[in-house]
Protein backbone atom coordinates (compact mmCIF):
# COMPACT_ATOMS: atom_id res chain seq x y z
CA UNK A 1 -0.02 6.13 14.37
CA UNK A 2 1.21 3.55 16.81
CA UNK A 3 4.03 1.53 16.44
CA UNK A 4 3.13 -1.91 15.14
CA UNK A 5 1.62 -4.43 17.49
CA UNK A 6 3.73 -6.19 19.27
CA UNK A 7 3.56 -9.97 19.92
CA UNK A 8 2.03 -9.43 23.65
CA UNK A 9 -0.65 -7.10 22.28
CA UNK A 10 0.87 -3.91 24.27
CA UNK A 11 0.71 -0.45 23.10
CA UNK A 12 3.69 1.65 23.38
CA UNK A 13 1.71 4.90 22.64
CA UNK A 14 4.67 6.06 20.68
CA UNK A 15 4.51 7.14 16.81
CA UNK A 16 6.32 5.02 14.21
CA UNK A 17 8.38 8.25 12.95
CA UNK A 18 9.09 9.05 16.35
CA UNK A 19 10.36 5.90 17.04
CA UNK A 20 12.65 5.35 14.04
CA UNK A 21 14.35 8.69 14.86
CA UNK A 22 15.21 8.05 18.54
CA UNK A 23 15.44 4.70 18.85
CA UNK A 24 16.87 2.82 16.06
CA UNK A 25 18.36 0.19 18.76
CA UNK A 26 15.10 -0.64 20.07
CA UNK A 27 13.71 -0.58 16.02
CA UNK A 28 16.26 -3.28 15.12
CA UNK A 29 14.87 -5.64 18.05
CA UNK A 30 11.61 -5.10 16.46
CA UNK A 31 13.01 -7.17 13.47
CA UNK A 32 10.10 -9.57 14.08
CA UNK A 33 8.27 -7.30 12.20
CA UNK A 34 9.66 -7.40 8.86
CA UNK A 35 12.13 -10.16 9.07
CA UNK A 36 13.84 -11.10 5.85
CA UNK A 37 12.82 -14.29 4.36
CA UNK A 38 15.60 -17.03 3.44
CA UNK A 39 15.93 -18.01 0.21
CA UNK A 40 14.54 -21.69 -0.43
CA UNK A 41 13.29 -24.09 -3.62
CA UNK A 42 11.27 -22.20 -5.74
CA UNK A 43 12.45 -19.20 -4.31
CA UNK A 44 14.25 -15.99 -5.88
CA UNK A 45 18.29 -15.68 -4.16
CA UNK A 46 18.27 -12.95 -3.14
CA UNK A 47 14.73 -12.76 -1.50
CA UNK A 48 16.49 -11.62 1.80
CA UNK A 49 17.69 -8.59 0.19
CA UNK A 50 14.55 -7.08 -1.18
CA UNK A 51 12.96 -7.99 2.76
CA UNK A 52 15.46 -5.77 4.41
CA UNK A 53 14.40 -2.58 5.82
CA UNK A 54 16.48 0.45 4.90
CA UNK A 55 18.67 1.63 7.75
CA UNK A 56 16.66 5.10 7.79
CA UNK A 57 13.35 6.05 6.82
CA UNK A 58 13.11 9.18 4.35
CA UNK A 59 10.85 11.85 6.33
CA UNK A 60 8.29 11.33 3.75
CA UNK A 61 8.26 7.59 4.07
CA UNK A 62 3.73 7.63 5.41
CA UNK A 63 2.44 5.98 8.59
CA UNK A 64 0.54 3.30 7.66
CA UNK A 65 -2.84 1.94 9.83
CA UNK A 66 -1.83 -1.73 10.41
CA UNK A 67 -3.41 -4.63 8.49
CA UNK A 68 -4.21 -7.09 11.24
CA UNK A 69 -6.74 -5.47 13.15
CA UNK A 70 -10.45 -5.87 12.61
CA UNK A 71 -12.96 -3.36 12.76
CA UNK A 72 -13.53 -3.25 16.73
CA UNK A 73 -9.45 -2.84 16.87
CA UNK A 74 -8.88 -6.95 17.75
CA UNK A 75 -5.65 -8.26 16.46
CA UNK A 76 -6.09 -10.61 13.37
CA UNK A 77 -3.50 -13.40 14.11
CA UNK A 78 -4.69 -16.04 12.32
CA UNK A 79 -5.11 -16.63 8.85
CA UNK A 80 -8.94 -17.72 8.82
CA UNK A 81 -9.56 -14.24 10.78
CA UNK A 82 -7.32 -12.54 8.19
CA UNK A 83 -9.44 -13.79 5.37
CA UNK A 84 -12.53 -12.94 6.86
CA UNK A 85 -10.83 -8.87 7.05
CA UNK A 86 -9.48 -9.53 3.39
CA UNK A 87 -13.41 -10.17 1.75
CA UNK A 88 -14.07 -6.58 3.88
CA UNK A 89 -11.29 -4.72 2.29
CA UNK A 90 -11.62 -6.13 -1.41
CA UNK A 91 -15.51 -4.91 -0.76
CA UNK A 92 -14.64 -1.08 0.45
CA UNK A 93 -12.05 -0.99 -2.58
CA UNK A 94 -14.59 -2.55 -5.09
CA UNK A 95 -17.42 0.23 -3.59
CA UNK A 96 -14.91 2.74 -4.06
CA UNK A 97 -13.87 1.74 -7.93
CA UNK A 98 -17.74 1.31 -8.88
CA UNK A 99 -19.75 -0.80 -10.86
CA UNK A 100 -18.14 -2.54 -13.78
CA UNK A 101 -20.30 -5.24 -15.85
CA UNK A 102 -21.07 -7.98 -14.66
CA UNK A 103 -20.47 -10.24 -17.15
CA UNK A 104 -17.51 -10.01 -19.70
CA UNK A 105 -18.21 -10.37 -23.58
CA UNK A 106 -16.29 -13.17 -25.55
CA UNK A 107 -13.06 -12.47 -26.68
CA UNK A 108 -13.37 -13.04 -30.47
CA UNK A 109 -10.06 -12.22 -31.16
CA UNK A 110 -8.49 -12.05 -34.54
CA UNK A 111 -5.19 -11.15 -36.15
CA UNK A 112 -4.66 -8.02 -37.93
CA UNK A 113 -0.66 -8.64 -38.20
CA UNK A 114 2.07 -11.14 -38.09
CA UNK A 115 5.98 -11.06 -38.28
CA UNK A 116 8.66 -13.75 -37.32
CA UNK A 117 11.50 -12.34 -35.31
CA UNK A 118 14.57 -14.06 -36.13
CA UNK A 119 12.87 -17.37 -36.29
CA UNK A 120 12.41 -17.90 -32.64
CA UNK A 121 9.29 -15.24 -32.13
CA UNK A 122 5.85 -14.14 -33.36
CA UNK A 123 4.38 -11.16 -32.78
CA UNK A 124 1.38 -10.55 -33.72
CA UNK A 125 -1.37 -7.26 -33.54
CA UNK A 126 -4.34 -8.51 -32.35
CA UNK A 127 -7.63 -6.83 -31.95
CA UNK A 128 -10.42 -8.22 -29.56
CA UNK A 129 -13.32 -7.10 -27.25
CA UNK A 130 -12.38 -5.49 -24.16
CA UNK A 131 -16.48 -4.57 -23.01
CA UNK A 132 -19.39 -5.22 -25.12
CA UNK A 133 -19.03 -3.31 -28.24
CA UNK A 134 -15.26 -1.78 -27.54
CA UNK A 135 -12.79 -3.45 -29.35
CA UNK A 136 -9.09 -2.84 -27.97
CA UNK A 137 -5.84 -3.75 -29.35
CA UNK A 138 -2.41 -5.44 -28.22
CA UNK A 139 0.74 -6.95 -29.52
CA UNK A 140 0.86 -10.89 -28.44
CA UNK A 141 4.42 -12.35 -28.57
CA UNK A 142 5.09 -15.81 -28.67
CA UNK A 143 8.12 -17.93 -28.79
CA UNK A 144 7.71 -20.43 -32.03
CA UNK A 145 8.38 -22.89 -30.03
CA UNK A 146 5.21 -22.50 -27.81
CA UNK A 147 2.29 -24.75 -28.32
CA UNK A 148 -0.15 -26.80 -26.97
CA UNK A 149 2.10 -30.07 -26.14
CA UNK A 150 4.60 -27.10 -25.25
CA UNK A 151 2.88 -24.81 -23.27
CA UNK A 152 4.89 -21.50 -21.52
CA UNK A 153 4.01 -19.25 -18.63
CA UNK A 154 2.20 -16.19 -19.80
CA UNK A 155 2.55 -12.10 -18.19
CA UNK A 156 0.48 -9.38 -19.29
CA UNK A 157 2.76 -6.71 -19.61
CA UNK A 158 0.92 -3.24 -19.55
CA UNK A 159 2.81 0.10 -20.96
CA UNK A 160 3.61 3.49 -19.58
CA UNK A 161 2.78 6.91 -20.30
CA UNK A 162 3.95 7.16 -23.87
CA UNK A 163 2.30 8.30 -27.37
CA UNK A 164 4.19 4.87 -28.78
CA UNK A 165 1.91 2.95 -26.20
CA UNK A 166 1.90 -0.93 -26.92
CA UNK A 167 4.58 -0.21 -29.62
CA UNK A 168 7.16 0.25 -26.88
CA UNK A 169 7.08 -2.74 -24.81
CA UNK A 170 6.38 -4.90 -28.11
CA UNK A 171 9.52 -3.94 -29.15
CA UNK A 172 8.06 -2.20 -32.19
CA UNK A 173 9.55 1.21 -31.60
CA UNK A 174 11.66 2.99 -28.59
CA UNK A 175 14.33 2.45 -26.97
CA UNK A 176 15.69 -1.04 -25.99
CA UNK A 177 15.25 -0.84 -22.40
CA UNK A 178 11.68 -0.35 -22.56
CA UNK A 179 10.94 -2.90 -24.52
CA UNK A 180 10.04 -4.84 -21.62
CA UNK A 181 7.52 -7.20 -22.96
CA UNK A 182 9.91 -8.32 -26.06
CA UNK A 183 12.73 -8.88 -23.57
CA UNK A 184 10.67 -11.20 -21.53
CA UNK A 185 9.51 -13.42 -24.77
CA UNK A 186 13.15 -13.43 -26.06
CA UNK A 187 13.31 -15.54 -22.16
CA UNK A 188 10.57 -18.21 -23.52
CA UNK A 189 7.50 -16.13 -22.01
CA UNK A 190 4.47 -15.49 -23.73
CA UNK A 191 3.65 -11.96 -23.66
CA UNK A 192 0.15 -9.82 -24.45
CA UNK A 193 0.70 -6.25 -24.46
CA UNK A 194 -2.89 -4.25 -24.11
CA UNK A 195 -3.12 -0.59 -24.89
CA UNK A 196 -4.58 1.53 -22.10
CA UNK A 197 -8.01 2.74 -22.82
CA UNK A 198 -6.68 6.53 -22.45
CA UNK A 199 -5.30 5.72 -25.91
CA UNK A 200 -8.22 4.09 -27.86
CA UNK A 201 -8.98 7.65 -28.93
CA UNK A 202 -5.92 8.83 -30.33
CA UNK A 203 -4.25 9.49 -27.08
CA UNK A 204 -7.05 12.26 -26.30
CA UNK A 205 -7.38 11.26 -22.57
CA UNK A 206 -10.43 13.13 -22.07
CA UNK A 207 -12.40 12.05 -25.09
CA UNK A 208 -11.25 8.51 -24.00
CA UNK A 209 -12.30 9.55 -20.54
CA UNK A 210 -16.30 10.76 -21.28
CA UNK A 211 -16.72 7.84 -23.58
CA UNK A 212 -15.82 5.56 -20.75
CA UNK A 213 -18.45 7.65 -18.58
CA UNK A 214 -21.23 8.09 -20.97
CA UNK A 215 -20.87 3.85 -20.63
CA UNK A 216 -20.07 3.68 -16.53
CA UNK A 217 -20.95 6.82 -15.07
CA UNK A 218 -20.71 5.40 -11.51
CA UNK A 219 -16.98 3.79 -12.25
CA UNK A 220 -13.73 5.32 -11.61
CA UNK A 221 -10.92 4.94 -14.43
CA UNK A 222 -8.91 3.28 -12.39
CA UNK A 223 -11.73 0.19 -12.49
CA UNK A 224 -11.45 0.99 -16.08
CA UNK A 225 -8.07 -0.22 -16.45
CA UNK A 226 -8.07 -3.11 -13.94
CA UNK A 227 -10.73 -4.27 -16.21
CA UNK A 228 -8.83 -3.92 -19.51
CA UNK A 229 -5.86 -5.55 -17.53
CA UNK A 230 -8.05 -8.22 -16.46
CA UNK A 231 -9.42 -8.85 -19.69
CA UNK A 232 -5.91 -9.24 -21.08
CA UNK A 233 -5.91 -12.25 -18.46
CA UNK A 234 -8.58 -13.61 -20.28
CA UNK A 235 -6.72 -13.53 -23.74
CA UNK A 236 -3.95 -15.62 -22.47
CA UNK A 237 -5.75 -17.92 -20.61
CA UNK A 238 -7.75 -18.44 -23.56
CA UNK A 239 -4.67 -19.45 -25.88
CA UNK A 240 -3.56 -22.83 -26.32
CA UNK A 241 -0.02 -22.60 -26.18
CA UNK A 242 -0.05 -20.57 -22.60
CA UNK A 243 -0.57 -22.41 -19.02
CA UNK A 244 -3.10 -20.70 -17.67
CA UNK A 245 -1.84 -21.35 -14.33
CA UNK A 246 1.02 -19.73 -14.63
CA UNK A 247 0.11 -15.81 -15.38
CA UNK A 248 1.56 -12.93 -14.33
CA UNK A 249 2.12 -9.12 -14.74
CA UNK A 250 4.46 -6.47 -15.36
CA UNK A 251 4.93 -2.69 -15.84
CA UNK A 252 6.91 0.36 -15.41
CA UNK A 253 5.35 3.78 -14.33
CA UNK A 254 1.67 4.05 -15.57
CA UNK A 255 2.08 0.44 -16.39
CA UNK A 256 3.19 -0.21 -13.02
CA UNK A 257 -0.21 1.32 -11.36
CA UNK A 258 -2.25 -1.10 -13.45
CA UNK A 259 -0.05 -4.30 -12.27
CA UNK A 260 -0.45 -3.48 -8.83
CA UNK A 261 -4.65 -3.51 -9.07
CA UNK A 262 -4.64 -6.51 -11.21
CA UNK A 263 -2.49 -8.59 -8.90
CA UNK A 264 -4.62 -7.42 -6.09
CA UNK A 265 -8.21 -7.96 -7.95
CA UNK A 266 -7.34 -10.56 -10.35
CA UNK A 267 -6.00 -14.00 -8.35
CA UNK A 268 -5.31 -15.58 -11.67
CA UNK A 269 -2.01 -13.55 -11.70
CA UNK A 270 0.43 -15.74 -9.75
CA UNK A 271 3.41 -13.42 -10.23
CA UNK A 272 3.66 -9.27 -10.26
CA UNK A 273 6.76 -6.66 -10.98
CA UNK A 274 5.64 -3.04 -10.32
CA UNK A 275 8.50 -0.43 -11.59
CA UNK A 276 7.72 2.72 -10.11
CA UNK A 277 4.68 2.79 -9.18
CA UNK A 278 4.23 5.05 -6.80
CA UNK A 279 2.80 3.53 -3.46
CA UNK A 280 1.72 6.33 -1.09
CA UNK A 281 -1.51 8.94 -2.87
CA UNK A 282 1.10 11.60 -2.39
CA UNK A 283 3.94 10.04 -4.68
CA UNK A 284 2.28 10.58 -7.75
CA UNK A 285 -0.47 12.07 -9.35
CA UNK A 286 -3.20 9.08 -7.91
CA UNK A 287 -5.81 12.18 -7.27
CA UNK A 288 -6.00 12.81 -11.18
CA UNK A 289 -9.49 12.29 -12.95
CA UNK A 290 -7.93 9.02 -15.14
CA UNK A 291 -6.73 7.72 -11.94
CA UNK A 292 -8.58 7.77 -9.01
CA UNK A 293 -10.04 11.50 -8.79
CA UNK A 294 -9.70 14.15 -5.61
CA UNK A 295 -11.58 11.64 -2.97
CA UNK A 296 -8.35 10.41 -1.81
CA UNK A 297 -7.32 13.89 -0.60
CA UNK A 298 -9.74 13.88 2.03
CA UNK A 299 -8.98 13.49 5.22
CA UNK A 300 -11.56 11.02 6.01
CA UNK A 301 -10.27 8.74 3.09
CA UNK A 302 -9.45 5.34 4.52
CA UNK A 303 -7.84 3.41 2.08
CA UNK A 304 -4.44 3.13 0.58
CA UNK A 305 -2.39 0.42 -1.12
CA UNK A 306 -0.72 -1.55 1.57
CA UNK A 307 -4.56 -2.71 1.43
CA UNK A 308 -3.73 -3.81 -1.85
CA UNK A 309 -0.52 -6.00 -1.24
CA UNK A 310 -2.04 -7.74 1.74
CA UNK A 311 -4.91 -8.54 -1.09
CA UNK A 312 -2.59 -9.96 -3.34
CA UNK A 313 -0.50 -12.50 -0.74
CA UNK A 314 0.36 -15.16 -0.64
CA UNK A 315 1.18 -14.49 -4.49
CA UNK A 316 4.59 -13.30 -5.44
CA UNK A 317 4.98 -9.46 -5.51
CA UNK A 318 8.02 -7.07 -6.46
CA UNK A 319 8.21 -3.71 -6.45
CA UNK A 320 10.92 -1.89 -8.15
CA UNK A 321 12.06 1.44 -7.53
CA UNK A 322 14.02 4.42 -8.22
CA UNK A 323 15.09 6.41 -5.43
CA UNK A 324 16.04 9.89 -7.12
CA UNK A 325 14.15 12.72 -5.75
CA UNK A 326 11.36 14.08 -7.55
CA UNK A 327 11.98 12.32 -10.30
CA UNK A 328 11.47 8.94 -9.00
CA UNK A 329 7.89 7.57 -7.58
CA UNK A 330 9.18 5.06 -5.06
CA UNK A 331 12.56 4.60 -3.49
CA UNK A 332 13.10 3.69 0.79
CA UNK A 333 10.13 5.60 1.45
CA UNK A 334 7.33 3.05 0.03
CA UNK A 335 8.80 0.52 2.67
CA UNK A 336 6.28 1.15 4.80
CA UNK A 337 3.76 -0.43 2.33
CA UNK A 338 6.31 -3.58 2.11
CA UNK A 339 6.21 -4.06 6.43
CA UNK A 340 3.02 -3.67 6.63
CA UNK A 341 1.95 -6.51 3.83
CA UNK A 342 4.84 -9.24 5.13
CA UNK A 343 2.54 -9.30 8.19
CA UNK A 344 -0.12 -10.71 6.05
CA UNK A 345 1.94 -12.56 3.59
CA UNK A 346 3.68 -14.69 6.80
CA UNK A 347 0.17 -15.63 7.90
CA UNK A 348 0.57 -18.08 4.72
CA UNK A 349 3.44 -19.26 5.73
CA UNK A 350 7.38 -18.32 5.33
CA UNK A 351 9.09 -17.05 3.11
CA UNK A 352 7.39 -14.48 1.96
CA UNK A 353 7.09 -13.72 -1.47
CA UNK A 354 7.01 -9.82 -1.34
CA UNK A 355 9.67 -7.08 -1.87
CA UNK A 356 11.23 -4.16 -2.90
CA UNK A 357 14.30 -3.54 -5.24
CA UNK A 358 15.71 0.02 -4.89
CA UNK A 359 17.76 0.48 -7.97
CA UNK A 360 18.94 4.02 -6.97
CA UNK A 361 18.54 5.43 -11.05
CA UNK A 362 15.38 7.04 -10.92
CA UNK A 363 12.52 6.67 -12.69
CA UNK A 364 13.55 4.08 -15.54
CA UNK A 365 13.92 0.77 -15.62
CA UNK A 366 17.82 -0.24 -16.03
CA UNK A 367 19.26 -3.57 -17.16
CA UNK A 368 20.15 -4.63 -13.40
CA UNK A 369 16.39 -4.27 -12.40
CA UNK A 370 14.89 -5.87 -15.64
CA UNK A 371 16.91 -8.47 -14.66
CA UNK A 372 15.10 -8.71 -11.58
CA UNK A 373 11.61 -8.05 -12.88
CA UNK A 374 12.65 -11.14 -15.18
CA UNK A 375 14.05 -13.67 -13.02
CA UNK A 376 10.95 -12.89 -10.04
CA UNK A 377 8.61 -13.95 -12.92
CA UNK A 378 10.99 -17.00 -14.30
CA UNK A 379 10.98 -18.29 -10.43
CA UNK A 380 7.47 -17.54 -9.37
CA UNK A 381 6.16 -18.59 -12.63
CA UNK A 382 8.33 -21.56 -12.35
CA UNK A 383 9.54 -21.34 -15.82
CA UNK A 384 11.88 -23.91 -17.06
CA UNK A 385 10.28 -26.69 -14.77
């Protein structure tokens, strides 16, 4: 791959890896290119921070096709032409998902459980339709205070690979720190917590696989749970006590995956934290069947999720990640995906509202970066305003 475009248009004809390792001078005049955004109203502090590139790229850090350049290799410097390459990409990812339904079902919702905690919360167990005769559960947490006259910010918070499923980030069971969606209504949000579809049939992933294909047989599972996501979009735009212009998303690991396709698909979602996702096809295990299947190990595959960031500007995105080996999905090397994005994401205008948060503890979420994941929703979500 080339280096990046610079302003005049000229090709270097050097590669970006190349680059970084003999000419890290010359790379820091290229600061254009990612240049940190200033903190301003309505913007997180320490926005700067989580726009700096790392002083070294990891050897496995990918080089990533650029963003703006159209199909007969133009530059895209203007928003309107950017727009007009965004409805091209959202189709090729769309073809490549497959067919979901067209139309969604109603909701019809209703309450199989309900607990106060400590007089400031409800949570309730709610049952509803996901697709037209599939009824999915969640855990819906609400401050008491919340109501109509009173109406809060809502995030969809989606739950990683783990047989307690929605009982973890409700706070039902597990440990503390992964209670993520409890922890963020205890802060005035409120929170729906949707259990992946791998888990509707007692956490047998391939039963809960060739039911979903005996329904889609042209979809991938991926679509499968953007759709479930998106349908927990639905349920809190739906509720009375929740402005439904202020949604977002959150999730760690598997959770994580599913926050970064709804942000992208779904443009109700106004704010996103992805903990360890896993940018690059090769971080994590994208190529399995309840993911996105073996396609994306071909050679010819052209897509990849920097696509998906530059989908989801101008809204407010944060990636958080663990940086520890193996054992981590993203860490310096998924900043790539970041530099290529903030191209798009300053076409809207500066700052930017995209970053990453390397947290340096592996693959976990730890109080310093659920702090972050919190106050990126509280400011983007413009809670307490």
């Amino acid at each position: 791959m080339k280096v990046p475009e610079m302003a005049s248009g000229a090709d270097h004809g050097v590669s970006r890896r190349r680059f970084v390792a003999a000419a890290p001078a010359v790379l820091a005049g290229l600061a254009w290119a990612a240049k940190p955004g200033r903190a301003g109203a309505g913007e997180v502090e320490w926005l700067e921070e989580v726009q700096r590139p790392p002083s070294r790229l990891p050897p496995e850090a990918p080089d990533l096709p650029p963003l703006l350049v159209g199909p007969g290799g133009a530059p895209i410097r203007s928003r309107a032409r950017w727009e007009s390459e965004r409805k091209r990409i959202r189709q090729d990812w769309m073809r490549f998902l497959g067919p979901m339904p067209a139309d969604r079902p109603p909701l019809e919702m209703e309450i199989l459980e309900e607990e106060e905690l400590d007089g400031a919360l409800v949570r309730q167990l709610v049952r509803y339709n996901a697709e037209a005769g599939v009824r999915v559960e969640g855990y819906l947490l609400a401050p008491a205070a919340a109501s109509e006259r009173n109406r809060r910010a809502g995030v969809v918070v989606l739950h990683q690979t783990s047989s307690l499923t929605i009982d973890l980030v409700a706070g039902v069971n597990g440990p503390e720190e992964q209670q993520i969606g409890l922890k963020l209504a205890r802060r005035g949000l409120v929170v729906f917590c949707p259990r992946c579809f791998l888990w509707q049939d007692a956490g047998n992933f391939l039963e809960a696989m060739a039911r979903f294909k005996q329904r889609h047989p042209d979809a991938l599972c991926m679509h499968k749970m953007l759709w479930d996501a998106s349908r927990g979009v639905d349920l809190l735009a739906s509720l009375p006590q929740v402005d439904a212009n202020r949604i977002g998303a959150a999730g760690h690991s598997l959770g994580a995956i599913e926050s970064l396709y709804l942000a992208a698909f779904d443009e109700r979602v106004k704010a996103t934290v992805a903990s360890e996702a896993g940018m690059d096809f090769s971080f994590t295990n994208w190529h399995d069947p309840w993911f996105l299947g073996p396609a994306i190990r071909s050679p010819d595959f052209k897509l990849n999720h920097h696509q998906l960031l530059a989908l989801t500007a101008p809204r407010a995105f944060l990636l958080l990640a663990g940086e520890s080996g193996r054992h981590a999905a993203d860490g310096d090397r998924s900043w790539p995906f970041i530099e290529a994005a903030l191209k798009v994401y300053r076409l809207y205008g500066s700052p930017a509202s995209l970053g990453i948060y390397n947290h340096g503890k592996g693959h976990t979420l730890p109080p310093q970066a659920f702090q972050r994941m919190a106050e990126w929703l509280e400011t983007y979500l413009k809670v307490g305003l």
